[in-house]
C-alpha atoms as a PDB file:
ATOM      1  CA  UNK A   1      -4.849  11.729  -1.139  1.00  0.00           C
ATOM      2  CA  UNK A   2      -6.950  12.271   1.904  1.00  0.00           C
ATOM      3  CA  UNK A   3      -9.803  14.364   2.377  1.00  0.00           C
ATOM      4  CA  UNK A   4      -8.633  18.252   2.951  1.00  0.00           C
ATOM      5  CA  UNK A   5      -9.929  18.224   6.658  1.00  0.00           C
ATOM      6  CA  UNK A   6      -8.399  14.601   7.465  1.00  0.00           C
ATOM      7  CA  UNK A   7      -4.492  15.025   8.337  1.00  0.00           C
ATOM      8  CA  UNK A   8      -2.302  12.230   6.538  1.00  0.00           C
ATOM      9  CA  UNK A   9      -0.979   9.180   8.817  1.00  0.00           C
ATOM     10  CA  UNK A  10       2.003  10.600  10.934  1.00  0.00           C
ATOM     11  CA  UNK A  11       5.417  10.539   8.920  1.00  0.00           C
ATOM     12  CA  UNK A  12       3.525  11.340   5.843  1.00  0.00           C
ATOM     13  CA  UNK A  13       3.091  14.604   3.514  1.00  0.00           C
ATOM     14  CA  UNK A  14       0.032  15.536   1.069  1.00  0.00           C
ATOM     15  CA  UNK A  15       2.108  17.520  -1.520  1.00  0.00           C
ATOM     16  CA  UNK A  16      -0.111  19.090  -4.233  1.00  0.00           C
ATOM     17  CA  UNK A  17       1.910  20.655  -7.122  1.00  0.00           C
ATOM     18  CA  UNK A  18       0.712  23.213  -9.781  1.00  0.00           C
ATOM     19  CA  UNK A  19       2.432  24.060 -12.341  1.00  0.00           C
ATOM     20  CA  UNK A  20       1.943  25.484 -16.089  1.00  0.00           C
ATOM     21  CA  UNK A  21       2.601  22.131 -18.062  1.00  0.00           C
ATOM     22  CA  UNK A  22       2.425  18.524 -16.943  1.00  0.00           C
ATOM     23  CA  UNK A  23       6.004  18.041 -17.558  1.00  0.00           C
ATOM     24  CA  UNK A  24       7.089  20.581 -14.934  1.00  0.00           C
ATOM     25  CA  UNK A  25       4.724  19.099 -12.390  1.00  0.00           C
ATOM     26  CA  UNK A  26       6.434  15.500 -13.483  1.00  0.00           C
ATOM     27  CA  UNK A  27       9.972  16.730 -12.931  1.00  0.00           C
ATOM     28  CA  UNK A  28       9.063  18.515  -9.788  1.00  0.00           C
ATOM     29  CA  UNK A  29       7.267  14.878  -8.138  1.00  0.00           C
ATOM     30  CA  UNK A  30      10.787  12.875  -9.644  1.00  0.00           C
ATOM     31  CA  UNK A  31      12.733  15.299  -7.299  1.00  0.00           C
ATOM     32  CA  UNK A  32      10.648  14.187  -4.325  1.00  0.00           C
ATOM     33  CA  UNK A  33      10.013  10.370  -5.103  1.00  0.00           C
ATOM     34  CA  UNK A  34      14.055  10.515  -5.571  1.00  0.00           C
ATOM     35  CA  UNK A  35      14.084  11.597  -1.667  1.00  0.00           C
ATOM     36  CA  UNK A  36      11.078   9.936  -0.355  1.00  0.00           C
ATOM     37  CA  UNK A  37       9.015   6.843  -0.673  1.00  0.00           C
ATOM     38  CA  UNK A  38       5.642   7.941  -2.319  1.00  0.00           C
ATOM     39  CA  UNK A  39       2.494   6.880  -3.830  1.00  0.00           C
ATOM     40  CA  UNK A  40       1.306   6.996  -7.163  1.00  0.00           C
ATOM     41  CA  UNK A  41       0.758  10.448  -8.411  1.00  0.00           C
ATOM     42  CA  UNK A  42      -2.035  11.731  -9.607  1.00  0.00           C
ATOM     43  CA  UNK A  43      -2.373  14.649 -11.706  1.00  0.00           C
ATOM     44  CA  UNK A  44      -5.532  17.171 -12.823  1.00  0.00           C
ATOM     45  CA  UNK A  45      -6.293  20.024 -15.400  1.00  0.00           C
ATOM     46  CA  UNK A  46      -5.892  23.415 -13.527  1.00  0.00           C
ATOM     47  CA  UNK A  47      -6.970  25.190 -16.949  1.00  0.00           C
ATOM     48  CA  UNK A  48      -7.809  25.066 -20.267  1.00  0.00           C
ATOM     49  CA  UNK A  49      -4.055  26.348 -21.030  1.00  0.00           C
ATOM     50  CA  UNK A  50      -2.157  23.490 -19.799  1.00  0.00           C
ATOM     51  CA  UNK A  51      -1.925  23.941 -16.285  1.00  0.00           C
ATOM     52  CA  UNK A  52      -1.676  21.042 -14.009  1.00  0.00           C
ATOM     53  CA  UNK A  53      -2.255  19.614 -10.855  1.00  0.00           C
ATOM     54  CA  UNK A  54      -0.109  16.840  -9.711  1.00  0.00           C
ATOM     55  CA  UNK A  55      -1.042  15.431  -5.816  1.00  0.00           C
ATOM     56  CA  UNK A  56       0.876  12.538  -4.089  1.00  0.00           C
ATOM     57  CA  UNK A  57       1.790  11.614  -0.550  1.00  0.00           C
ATOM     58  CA  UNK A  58       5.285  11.018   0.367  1.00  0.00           C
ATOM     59  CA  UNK A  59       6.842   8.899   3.590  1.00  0.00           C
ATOM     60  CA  UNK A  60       9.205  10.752   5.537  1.00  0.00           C
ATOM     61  CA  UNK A  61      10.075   8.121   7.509  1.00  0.00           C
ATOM     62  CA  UNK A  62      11.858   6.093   4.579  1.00  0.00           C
ATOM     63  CA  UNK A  63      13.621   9.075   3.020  1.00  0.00           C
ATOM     64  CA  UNK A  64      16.648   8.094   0.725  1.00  0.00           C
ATOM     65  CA  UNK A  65      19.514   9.842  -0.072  1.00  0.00           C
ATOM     66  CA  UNK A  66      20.484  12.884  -0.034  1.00  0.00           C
ATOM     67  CA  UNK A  67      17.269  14.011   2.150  1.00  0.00           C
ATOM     68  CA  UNK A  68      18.199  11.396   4.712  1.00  0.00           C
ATOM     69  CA  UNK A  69      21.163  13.000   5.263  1.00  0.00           C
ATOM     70  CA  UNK A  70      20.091  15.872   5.617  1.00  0.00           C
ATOM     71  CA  UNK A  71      16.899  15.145   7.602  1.00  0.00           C
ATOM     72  CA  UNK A  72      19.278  13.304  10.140  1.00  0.00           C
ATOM     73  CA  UNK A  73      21.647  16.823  10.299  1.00  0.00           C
ATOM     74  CA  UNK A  74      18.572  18.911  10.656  1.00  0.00           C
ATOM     75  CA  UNK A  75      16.862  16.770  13.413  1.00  0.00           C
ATOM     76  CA  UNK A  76      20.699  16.532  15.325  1.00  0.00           C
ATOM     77  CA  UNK A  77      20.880  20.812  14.958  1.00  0.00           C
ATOM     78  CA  UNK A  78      17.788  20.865  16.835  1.00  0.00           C
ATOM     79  CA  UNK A  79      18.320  18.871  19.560  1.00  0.00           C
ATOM     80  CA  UNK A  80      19.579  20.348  22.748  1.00  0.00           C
ATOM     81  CA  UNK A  81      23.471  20.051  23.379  1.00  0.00           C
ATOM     82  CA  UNK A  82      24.056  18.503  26.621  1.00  0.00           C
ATOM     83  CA  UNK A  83      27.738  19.592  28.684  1.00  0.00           C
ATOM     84  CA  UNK A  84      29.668  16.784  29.769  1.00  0.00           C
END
């Protein structure tokens, strides 16, 4: 992860989740390393309860399926339609 005032390398995304138990932060990171290339996760104590802290970066630019698809339909809805 990089420092909070340092932006990650262009393409990339610092994604910190929190959640109640480790194995809901766990789930929530497979959903994303299913759609993106990512590093190695990392995960903290929030409390003495259970909560967690799970941080890892993910690379947009090598998205699988289905966000590929999806990024590719977003990016061509945003582009300009040019009459010919």
């Amino acid at each position: 992860m990089n420092a909070p005032d340092r932006l990650p390398d262009a393409g990339h995304a610092d994604i910190s989740i929190v959640a109640s138990t480790p194995d809901v932060a766990r789930q929530v990171a497979e959903v994303l390393r299913r759609c993106f290339t990512s590093t190695e996760q990392r995960s903290f104590p929030v409390d003495p309860h259970g909560g967690t802290r799970l941080q890892l970066t993910v690379d947009t630019t090598r998205a699988a399926e289905p966000a590929r698809t999806w990024l590719e339909s977003s990016a061509e809805k945003d582009r300009p339609r040019t009459e010919g």
